[in-house]
Protein backbone atom coordinates (compact mmCIF):
# COMPACT_ATOMS: atom_id res chain seq x y z
CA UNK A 1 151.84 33.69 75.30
CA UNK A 2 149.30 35.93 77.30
CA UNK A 3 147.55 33.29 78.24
CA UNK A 4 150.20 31.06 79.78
CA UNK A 5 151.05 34.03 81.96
CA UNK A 6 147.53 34.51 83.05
CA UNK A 7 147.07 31.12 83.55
CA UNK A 8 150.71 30.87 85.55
CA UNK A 9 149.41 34.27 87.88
CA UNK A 10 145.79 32.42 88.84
CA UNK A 11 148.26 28.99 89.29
CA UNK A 12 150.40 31.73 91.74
CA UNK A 13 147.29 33.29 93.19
CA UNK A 14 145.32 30.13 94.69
CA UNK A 15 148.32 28.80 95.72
CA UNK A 16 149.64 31.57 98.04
CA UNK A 17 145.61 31.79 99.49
CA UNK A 18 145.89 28.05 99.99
CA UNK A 19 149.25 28.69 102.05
CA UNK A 20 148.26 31.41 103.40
CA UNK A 21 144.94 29.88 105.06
CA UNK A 22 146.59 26.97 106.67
CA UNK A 23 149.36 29.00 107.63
CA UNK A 24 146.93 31.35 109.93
CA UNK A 25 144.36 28.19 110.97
CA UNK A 26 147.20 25.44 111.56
CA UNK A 27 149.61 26.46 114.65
CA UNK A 28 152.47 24.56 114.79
CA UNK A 29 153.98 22.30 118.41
CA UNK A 30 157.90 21.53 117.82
CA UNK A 31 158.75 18.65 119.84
CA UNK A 32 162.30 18.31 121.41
CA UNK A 33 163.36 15.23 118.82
CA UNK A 34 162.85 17.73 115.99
CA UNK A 35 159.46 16.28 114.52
CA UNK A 36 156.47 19.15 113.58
CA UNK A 37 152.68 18.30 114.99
CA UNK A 38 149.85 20.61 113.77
CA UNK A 39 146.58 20.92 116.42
CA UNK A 40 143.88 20.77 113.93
CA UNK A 41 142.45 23.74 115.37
CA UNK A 42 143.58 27.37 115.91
CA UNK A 43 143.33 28.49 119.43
CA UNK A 44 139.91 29.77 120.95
CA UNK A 45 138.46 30.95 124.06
CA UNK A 46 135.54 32.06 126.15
CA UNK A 47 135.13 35.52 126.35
CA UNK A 48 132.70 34.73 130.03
CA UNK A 49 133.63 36.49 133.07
CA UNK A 50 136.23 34.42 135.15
CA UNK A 51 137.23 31.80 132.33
CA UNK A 52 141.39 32.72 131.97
CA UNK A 53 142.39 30.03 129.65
CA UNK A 54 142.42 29.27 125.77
CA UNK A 55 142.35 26.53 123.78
CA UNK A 56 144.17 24.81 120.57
CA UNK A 57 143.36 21.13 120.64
CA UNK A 58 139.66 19.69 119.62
CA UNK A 59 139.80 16.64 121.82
CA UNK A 60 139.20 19.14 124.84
CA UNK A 61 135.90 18.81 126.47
CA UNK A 62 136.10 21.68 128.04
CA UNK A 63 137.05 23.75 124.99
CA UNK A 64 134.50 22.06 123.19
CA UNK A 65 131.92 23.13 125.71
CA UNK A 66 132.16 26.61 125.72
CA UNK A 67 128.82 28.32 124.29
CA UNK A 68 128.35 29.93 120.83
CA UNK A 69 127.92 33.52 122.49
CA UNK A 70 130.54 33.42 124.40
CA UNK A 71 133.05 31.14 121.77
CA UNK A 72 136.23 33.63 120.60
CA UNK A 73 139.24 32.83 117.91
CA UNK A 74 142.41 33.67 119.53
CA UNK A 75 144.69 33.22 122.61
CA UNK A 76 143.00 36.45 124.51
CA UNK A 77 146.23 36.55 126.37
CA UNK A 78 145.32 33.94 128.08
CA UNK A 79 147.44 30.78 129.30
CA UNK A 80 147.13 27.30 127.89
CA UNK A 81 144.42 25.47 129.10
CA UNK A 82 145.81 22.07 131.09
CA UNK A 83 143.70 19.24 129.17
CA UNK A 84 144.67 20.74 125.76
CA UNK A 85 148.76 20.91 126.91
CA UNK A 86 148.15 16.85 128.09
CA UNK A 87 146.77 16.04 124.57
CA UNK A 88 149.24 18.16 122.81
CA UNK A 89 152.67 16.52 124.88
CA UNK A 90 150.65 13.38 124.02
CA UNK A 91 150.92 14.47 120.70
CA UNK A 92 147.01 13.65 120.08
């Protein structure tokens, strides 16, 4: 009986990190007919002087440009860059 409780809290355990980690790397678009895309990226930006936007979707070239030392997770309060809101109306 211990051991089907132990087994049941590890079953509970990986599950909730599993949720957890797509939960805070997936963001979520809702579209106006209801239906739920997921970027397959969370959003990033460059932390360079002068660069004001962020990114969320990987078919960006621009967002896929930015340099390792200057690449940053997050929105950095910055507004949605214009090629990533095309792809993600496009739903792509």
């Amino acid at each position: 009986m211990e051991m089907n409780a132990i087994k049941s809290l590890e079953q509970a355990r990986r599950q909730f990190s599993t949720q957890h980690k797509c939960e805070k790397h997936l963001q979520r678009l809702r579209w106006p007919d209801g239906v739920t895309i997921m970027t397959k990226k969370a959003a990033w930006h460059s932390s360079k002087l002068g660069i004001d936007v962020y990114h969320n979707n990987d078919k960006c070239t621009e967002g896929n440009n930015i340099e390792k030392r200057y690449w940053t997770a997050g929105t950095g309060g910055k507004r949605l860059c214009k090629n990533c809101k095309t792809y993600n109306d496009a739903g792509k």
